[in-house]
Protein backbone atom coordinates (compact mmCIF):
# COMPACT_ATOMS: atom_id res chain seq x y z
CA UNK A 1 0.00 0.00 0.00
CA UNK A 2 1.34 3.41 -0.55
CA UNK A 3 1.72 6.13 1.90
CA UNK A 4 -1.58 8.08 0.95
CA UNK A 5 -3.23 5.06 0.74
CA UNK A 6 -1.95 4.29 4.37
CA UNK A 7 -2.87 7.92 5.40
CA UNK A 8 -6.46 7.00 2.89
CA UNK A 9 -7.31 4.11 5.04
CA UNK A 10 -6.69 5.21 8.83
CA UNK A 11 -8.86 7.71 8.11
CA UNK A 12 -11.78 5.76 6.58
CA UNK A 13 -10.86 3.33 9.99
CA UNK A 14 -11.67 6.40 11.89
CA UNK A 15 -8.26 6.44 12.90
CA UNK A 16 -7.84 9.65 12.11
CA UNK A 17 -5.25 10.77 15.32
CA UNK A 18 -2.85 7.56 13.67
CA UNK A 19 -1.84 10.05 10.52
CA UNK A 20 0.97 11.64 12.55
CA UNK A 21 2.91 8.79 12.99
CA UNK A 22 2.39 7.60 8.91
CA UNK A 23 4.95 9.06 6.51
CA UNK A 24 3.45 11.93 4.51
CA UNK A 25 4.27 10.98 0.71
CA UNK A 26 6.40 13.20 -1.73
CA UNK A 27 3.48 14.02 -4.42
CA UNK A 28 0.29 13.73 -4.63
CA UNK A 29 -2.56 14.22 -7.57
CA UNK A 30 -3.70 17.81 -8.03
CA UNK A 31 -6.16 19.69 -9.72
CA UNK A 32 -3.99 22.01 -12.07
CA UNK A 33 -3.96 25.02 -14.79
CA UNK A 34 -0.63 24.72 -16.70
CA UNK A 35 1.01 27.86 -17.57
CA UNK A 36 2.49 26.77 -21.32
CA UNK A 37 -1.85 26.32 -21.97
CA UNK A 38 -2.70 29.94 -20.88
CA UNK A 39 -3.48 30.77 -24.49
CA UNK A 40 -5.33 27.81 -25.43
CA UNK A 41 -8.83 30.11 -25.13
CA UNK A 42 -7.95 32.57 -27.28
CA UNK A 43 -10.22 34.49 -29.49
CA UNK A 44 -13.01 32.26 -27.95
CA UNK A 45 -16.15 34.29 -25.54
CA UNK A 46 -16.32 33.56 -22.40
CA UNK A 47 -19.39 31.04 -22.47
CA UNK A 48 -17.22 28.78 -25.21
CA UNK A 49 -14.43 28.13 -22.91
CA UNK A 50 -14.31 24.78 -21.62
CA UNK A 51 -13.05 23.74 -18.48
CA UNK A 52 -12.42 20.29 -18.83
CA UNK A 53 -9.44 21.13 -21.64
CA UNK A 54 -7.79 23.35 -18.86
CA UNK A 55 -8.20 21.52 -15.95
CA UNK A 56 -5.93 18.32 -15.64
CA UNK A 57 -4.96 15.91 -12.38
CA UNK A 58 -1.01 15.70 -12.53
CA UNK A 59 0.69 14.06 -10.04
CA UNK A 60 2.83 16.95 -8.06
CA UNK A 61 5.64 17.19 -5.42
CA UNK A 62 4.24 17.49 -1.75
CA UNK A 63 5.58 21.19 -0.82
CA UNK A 64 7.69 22.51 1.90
CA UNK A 65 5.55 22.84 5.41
CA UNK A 66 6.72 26.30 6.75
CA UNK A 67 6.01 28.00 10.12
CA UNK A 68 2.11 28.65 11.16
CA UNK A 69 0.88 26.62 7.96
CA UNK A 70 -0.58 23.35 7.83
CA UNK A 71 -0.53 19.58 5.28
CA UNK A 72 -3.96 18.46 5.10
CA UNK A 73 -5.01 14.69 3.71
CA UNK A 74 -8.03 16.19 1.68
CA UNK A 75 -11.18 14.06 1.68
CA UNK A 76 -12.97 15.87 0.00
CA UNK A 77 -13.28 19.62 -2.19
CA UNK A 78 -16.30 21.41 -4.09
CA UNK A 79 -16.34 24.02 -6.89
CA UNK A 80 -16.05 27.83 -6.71
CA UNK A 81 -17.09 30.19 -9.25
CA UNK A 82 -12.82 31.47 -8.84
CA UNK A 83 -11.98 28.08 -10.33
CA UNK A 84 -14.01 28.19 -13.10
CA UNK A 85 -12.12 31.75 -13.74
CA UNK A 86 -9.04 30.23 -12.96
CA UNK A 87 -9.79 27.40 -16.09
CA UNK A 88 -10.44 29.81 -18.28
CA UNK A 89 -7.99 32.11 -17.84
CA UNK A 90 -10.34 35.01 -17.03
CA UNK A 91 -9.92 37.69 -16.01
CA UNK A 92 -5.82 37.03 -15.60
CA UNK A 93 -4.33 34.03 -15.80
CA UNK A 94 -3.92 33.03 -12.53
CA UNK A 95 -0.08 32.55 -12.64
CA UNK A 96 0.25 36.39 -12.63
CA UNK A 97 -0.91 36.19 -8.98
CA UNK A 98 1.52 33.69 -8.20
CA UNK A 99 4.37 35.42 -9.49
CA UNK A 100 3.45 38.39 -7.73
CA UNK A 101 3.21 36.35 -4.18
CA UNK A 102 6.72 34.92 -5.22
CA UNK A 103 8.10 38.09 -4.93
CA UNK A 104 7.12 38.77 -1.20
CA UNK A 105 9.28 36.03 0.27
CA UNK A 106 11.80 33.16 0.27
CA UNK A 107 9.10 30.84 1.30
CA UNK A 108 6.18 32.54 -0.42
CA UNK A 109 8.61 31.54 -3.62
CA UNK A 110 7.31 28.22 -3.27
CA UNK A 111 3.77 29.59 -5.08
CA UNK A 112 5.65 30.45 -7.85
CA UNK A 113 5.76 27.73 -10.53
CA UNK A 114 4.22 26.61 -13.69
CA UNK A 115 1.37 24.78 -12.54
CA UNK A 116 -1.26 26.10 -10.00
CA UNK A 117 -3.13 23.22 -7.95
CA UNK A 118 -6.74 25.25 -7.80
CA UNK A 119 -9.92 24.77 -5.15
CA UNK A 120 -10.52 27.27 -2.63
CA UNK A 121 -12.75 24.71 -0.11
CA UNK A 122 -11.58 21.32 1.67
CA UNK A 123 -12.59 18.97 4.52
CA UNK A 124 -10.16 16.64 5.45
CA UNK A 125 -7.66 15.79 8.15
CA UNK A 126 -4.55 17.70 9.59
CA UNK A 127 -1.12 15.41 8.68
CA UNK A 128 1.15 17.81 9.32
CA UNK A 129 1.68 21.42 11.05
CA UNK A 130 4.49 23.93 10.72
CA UNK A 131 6.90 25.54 13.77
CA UNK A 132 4.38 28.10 15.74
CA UNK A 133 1.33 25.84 15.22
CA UNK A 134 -0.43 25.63 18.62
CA UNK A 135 -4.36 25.05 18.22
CA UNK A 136 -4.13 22.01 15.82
CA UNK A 137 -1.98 18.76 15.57
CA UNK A 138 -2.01 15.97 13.40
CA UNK A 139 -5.16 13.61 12.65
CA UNK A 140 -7.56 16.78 13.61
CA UNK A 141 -11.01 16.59 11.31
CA UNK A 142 -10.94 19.96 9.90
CA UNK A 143 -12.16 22.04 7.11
CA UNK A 144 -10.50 25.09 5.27
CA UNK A 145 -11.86 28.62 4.97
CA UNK A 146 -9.72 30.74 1.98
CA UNK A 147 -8.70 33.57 3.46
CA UNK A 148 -4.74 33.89 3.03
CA UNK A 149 -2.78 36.65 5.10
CA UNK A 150 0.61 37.68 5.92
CA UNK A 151 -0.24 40.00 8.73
CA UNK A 152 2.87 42.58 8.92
CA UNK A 153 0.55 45.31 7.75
CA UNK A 154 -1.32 47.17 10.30
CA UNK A 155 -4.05 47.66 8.21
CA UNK A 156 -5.06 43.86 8.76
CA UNK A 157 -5.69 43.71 12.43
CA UNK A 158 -8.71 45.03 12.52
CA UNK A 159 -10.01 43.36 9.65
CA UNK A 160 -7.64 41.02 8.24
CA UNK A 161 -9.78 41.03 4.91
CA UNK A 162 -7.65 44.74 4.79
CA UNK A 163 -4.96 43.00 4.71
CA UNK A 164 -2.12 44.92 2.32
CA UNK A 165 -1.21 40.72 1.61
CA UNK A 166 -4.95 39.37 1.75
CA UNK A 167 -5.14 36.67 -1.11
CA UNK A 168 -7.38 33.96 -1.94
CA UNK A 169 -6.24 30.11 -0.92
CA UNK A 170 -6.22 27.77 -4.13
CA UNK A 171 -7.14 30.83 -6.07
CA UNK A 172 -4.53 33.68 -5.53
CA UNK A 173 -2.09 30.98 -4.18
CA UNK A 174 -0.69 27.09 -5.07
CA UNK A 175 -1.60 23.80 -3.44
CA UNK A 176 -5.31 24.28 -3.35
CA UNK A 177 -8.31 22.40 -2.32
CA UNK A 178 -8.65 20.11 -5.07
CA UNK A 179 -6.29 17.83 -4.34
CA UNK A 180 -4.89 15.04 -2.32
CA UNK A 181 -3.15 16.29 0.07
CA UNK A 182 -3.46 20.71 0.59
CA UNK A 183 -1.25 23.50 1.89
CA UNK A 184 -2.76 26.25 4.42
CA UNK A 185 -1.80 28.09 6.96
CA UNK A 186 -2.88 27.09 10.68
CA UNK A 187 -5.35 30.05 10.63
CA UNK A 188 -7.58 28.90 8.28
CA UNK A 189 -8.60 25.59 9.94
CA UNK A 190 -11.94 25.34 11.43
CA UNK A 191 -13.49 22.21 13.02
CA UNK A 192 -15.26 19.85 10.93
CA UNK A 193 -18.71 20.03 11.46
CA UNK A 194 -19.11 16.50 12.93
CA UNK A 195 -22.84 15.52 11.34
CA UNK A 196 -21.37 15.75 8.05
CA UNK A 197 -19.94 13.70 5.50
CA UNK A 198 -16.91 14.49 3.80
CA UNK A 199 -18.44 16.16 0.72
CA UNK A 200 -20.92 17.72 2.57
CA UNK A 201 -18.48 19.98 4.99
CA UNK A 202 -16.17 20.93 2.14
CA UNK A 203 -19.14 22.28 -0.03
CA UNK A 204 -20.42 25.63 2.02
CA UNK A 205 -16.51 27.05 3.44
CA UNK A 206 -16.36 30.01 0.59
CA UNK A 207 -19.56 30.78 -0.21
CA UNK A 208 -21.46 30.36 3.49
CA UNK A 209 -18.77 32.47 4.59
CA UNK A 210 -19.14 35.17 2.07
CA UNK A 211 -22.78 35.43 2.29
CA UNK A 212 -22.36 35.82 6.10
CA UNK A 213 -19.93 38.61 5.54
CA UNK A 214 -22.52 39.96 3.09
CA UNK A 215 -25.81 40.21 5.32
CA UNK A 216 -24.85 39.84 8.27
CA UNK A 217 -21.50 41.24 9.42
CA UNK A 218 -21.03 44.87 10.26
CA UNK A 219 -18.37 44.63 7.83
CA UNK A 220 -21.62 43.77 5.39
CA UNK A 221 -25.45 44.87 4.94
CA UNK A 222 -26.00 44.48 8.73
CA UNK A 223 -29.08 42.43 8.16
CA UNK A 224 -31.63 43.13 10.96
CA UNK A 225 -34.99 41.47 11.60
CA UNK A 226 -38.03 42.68 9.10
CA UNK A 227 -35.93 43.39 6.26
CA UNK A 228 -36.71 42.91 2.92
CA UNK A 229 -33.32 41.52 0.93
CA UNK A 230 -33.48 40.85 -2.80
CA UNK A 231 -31.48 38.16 -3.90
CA UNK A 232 -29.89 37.57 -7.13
CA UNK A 233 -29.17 33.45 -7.86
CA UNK A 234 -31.39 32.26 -4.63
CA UNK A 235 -30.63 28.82 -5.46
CA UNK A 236 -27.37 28.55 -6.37
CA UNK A 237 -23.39 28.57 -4.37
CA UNK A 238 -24.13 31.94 -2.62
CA UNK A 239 -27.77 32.80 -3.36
CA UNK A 240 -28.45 29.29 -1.40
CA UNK A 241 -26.53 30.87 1.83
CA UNK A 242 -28.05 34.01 1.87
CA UNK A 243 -31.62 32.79 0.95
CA UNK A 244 -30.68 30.89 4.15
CA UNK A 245 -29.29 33.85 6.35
CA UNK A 246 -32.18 35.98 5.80
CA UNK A 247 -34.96 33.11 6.89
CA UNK A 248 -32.65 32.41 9.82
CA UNK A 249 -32.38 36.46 10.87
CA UNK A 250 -36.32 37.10 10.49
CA UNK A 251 -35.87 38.89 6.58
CA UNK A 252 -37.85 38.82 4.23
CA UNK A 253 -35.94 37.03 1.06
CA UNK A 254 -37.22 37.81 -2.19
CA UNK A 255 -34.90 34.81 -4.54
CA UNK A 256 -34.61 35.77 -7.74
CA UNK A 257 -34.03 32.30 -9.98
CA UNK A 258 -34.30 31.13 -13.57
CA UNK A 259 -36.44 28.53 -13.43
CA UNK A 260 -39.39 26.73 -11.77
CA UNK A 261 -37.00 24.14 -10.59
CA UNK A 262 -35.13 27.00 -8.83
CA UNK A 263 -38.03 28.32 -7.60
CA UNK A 264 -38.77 24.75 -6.01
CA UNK A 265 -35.60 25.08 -4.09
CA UNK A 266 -36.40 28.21 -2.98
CA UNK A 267 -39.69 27.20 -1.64
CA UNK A 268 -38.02 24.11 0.08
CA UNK A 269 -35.78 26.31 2.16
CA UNK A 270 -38.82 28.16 3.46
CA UNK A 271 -38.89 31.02 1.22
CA UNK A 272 -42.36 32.21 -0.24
CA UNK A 273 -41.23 35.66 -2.54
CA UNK A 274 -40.16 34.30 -5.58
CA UNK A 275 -39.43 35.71 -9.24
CA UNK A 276 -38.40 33.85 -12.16
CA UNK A 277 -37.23 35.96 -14.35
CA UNK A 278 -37.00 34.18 -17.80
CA UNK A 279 -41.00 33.12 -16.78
CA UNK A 280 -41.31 37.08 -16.41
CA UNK A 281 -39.00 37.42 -19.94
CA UNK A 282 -36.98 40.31 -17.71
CA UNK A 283 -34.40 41.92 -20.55
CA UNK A 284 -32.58 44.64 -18.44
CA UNK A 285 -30.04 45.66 -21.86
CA UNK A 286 -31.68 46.26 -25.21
CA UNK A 287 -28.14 45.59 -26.51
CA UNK A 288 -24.29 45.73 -25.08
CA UNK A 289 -24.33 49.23 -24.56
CA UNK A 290 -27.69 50.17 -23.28
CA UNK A 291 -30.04 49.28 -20.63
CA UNK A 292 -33.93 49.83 -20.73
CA UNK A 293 -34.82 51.59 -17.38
CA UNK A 294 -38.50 50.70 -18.33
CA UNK A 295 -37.84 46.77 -17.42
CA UNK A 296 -35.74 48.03 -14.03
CA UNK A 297 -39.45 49.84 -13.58
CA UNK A 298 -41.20 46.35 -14.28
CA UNK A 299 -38.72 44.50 -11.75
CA UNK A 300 -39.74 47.20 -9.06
CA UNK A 301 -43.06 46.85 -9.57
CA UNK A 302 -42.91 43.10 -9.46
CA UNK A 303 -41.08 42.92 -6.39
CA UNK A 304 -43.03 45.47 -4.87
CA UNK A 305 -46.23 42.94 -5.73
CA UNK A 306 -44.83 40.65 -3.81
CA UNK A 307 -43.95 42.09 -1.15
CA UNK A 308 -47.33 44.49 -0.50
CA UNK A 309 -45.83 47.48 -1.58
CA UNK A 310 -42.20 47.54 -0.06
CA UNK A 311 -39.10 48.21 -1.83
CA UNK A 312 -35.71 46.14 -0.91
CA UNK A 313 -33.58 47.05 2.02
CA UNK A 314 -30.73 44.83 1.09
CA UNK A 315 -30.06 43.66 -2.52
CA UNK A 316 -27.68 40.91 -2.45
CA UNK A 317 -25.38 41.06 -5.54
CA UNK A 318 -23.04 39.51 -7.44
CA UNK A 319 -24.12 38.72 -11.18
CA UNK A 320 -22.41 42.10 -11.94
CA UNK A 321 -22.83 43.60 -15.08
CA UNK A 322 -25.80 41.89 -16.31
CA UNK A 323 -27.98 43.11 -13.21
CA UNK A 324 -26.33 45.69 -11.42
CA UNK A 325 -28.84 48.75 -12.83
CA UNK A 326 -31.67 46.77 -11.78
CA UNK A 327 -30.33 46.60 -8.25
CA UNK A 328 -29.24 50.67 -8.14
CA UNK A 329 -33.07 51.10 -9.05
CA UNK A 330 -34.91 48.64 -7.09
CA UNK A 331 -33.56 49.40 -3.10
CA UNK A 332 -35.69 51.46 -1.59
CA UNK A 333 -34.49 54.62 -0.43
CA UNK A 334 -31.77 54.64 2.10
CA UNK A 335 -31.44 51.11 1.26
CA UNK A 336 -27.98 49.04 0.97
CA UNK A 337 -26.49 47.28 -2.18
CA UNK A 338 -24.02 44.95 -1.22
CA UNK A 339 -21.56 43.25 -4.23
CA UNK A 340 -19.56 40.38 -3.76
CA UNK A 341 -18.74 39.39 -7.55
CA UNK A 342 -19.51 40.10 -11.22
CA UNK A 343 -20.01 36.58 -12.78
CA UNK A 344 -21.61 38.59 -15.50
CA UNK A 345 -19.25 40.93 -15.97
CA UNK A 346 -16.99 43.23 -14.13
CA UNK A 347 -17.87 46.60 -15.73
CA UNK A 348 -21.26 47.92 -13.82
CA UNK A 349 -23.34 50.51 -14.92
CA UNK A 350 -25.89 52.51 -13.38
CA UNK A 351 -27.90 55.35 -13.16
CA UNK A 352 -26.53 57.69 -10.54
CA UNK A 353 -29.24 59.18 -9.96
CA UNK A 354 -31.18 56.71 -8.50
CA UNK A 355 -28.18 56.12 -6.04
CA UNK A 356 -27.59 59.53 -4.68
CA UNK A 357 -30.92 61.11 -5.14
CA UNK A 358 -32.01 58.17 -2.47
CA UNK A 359 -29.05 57.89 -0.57
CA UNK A 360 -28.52 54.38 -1.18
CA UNK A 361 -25.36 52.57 -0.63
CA UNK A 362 -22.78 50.51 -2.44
CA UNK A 363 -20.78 48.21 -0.40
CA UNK A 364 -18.81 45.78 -1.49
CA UNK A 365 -17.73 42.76 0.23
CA UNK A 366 -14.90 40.06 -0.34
CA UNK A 367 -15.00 36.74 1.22
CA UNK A 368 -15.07 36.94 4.81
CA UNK A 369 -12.34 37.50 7.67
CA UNK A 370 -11.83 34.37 9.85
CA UNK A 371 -13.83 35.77 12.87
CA UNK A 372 -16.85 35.46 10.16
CA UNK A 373 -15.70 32.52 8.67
CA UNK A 374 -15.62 30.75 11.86
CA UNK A 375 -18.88 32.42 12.93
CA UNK A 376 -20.52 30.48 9.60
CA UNK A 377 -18.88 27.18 9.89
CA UNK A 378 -20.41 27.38 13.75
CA UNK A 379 -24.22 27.61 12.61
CA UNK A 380 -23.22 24.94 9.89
CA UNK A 381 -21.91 22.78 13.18
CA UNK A 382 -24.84 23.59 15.09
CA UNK A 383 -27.45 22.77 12.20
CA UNK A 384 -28.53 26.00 11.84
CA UNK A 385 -27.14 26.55 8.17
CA UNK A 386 -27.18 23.57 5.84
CA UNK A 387 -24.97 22.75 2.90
CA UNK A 388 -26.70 22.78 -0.79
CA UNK A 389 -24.85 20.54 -2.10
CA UNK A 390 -26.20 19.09 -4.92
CA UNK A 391 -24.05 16.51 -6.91
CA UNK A 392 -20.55 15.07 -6.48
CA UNK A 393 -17.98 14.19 -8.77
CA UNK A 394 -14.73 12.59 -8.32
CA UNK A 395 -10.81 14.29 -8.75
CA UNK A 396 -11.13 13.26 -12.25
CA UNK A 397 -13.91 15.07 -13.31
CA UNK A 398 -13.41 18.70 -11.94
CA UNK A 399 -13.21 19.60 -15.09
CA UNK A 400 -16.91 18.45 -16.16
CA UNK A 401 -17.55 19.87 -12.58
CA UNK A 402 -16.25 22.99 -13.64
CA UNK A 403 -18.71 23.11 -16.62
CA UNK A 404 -21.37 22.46 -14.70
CA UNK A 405 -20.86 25.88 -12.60
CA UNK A 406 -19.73 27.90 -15.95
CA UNK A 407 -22.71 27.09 -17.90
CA UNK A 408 -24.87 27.38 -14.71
CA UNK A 409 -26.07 23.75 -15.25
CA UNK A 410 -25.94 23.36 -11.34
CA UNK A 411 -27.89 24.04 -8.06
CA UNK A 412 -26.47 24.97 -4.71
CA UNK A 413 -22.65 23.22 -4.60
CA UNK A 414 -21.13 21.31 -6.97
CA UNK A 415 -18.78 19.15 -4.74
CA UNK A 416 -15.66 16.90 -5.93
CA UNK A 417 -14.26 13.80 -3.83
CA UNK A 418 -10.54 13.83 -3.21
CA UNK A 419 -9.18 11.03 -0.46
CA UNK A 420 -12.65 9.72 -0.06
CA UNK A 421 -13.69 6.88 -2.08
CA UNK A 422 -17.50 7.24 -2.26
CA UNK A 423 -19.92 9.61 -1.14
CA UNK A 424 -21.71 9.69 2.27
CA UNK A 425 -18.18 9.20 4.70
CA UNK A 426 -16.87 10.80 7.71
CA UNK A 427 -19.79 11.13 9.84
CA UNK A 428 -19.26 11.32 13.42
CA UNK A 429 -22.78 12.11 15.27
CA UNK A 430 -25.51 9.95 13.76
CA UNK A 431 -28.20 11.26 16.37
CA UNK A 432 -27.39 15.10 15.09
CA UNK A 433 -27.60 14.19 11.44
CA UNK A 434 -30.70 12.47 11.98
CA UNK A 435 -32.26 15.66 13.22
CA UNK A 436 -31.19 17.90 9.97
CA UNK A 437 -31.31 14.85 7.18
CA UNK A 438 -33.93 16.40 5.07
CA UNK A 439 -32.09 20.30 5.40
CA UNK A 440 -28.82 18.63 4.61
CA UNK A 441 -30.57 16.94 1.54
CA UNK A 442 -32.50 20.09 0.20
CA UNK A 443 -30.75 20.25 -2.66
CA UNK A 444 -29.83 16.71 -3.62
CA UNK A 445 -30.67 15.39 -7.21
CA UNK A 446 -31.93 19.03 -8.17
């Protein structure tokens, strides 16, 4: 047997605290982006770029464990709308943000090559930690949250998301998530939650904790009890988590989707404001360069239907482009739009006067500092916020799973299995589980 299959097994054993004394192998499979391919997408849109002639599982040299970081036996990963830009080379190539890290540092040089292992999300189990590493030791069921920081900057301590070094893990770094075996520093481990299986706690770490950040930090909207939110993609990686947040704090969601069967999803989660808006034929640009105002007007009205007459406190965002005009117009007065991404595009217009006029704010919001993060991955533990995962594929179809998220072809989280060899492993409290099993399975098979 080899020595990941010896680290493999123990763990399926529920040995997990016998990994420290097994020999931690010298490469492992990884997800990867190869910088000679870079160009292989060019002159193709956006929509035409496929992920599964990007992505590739090479076999790749375990890296050096340095002080206050972590080796973690991944069991399992899930996709992020980063590594679907990562695969297609959008908006950078990733290996531009590697380079740059290089530069910072003899042992941020490591980073620095010409292959990036991707994924931004894990659950698995510590193997190994670096000098300086106090709160976690080896066979400790953990999973990742993707906030990388240096910390030599003042500006980060009192919100390390300020960070002058903040980067993304897997994304804006090497030895990601979807992978074998995963590099991290010790302050991005959280507890597993222990009701879940493998797939299941590696699916909500980036986007539960950015939706948190979103609503319901200070850092974010500030969500409060009675308020109306708007969100964009209800049913999907983040529109799942904050369709969730708002039930949870006593809002009012109203989840936009784009079809009855992400309406249905809605509805499961407890939600009862619903637009689809290719049912409602909602064309917000009459071509690239201009927007019709008159179908923001028709959006208004329609959310205003459904809500007795009120206009959104909180619009969650992050289509971008596509919607962002829609989102200036529809808060109500005073209200908040908060923007975490621009999967439609990053160059927003609006109509100003609609946002000063009113007083509305613009906030935007990236990821989540680990305060947050931790605060999430607690009301996951607790069964108070579920994963939405909704299919599983193994290491050696990311790519397909990739697809899946590009083309939005998916629901909730599209999860990948990395050490573990089928679905439905690593639970630890049966009784808890039992309690949740339909929450966890919302979004199963949709």
């Amino acid at each position: 047997m080899t020595q990941l299959g010896e680290i493999q097994q123990a763990i399926l054993n529920g040995e997990s605290a016998a990994v420290g004394s097994l020999r931690v192998p010298e490469s492992y499979r990884g997800v990867t982006v190869r910088a000679d391919e870079v160009d292989m997408f060019e002159g193709l849109d956006s929509r035409d770029k496929d992920p599964r002639k990007s992505l590739h599982v090479d076999e790749v040299p375990v890296p050096e464990l340095g002080p206050g970081e972590a080796l973690v036996a991944v069991m399992a990963s899930a996709i992020n709308y980063n590594t679907v830009w990562t695969s297609i080379f959008e908006p950078i190539p990733t290996f531009k943000f590697l380079k740059k890290y290089g530069k910072l540092s003899p042992l941020a040089k490591r980073h620095d090559l010409p292959y990036h292992v991707v994924g931004s999300d894990l659950a698995g189990v510590v193997l190994r930690t670096g000098v300086g590493v106090h709160n976690w030791k080896p066979g400790d069921e953990v999973v990742a949250h993707c906030l990388n920081v240096e910390l030599e900057s003042p500006d980060g301590h009192n919100d390390t998301m300020l960070d002058t070094e903040q980067r993304i893990w897997g994304f804006e770094t090497n030895f990601g998530g979807l992978a074998e075996i995963a590099l991290v520093k010790a302050n991005q481990l959280m507890p597993k939650p222990d009701h879940l299986t493998w797939e299941e706690a590696a699916s909500p770490g980036l986007v539960n904790s950015t939706a948190y950040r979103q609503l319901v930090s200070r850092n974010g909207a500030d969500m409060k009890q009675g308020d109306v939110v708007l969100i964009w993609g209800a049913s999907g990686g983040l529109g799942s988590y904050a369709t969730q947040y708002a039930l949870n704090g006593g809002a009012i969601p109203v989840c936009v989707v784009s079809s009855p069967e992400k309406a249905a999803i809605c509805r499961k989660l407890g939600a009862e404001l619903i637009i689809d808006r290719n049912a409602e034929g909602y064309r917000f640009w009459k071509n690239d360069t201009e927007q019709d105002p008159k179908e923001w007007q028709r959006f208004g009205a329609k959310i205003r239907e459904l809500t007795g007459g009120e206009d959104p406190d909180i619009v969650f965002e992050h289509p971008g482009r596509e919607t962002f005009g829609a989102s200036v117009y529809a808060a109500r007065k005073g209200g908040t739009i908060v923007t975490c991404a621009s999967t439609s595009g990053y160059m927003h217009q609006y109509d100003n006067r609609y946002l000063w006029m009113n007083l509305k704010r613009i906030i935007g919001s990236h990821f989540a500092n680990y305060r947050e993060s931790w605060e999430a991955n607690r009301l996951i533990a607790k069964g108070l916020i579920h994963p939405t995962l909704s299919k599983t594929y193994p290491l050696e179809e990311t790519g397909q799973a990739a697809l899946d998220v590009h083309r939005n072809a998916h629901q909730g989280k599209v999860g990948v299995l990395a050490l573990a060899p089928q679905e439905g492993l690593g639970v630890r409290d049966e009784e808890k589980r039992a309690k949740h099993l339909d929450a966890i399975n919302a979004f199963r098979g949709a």
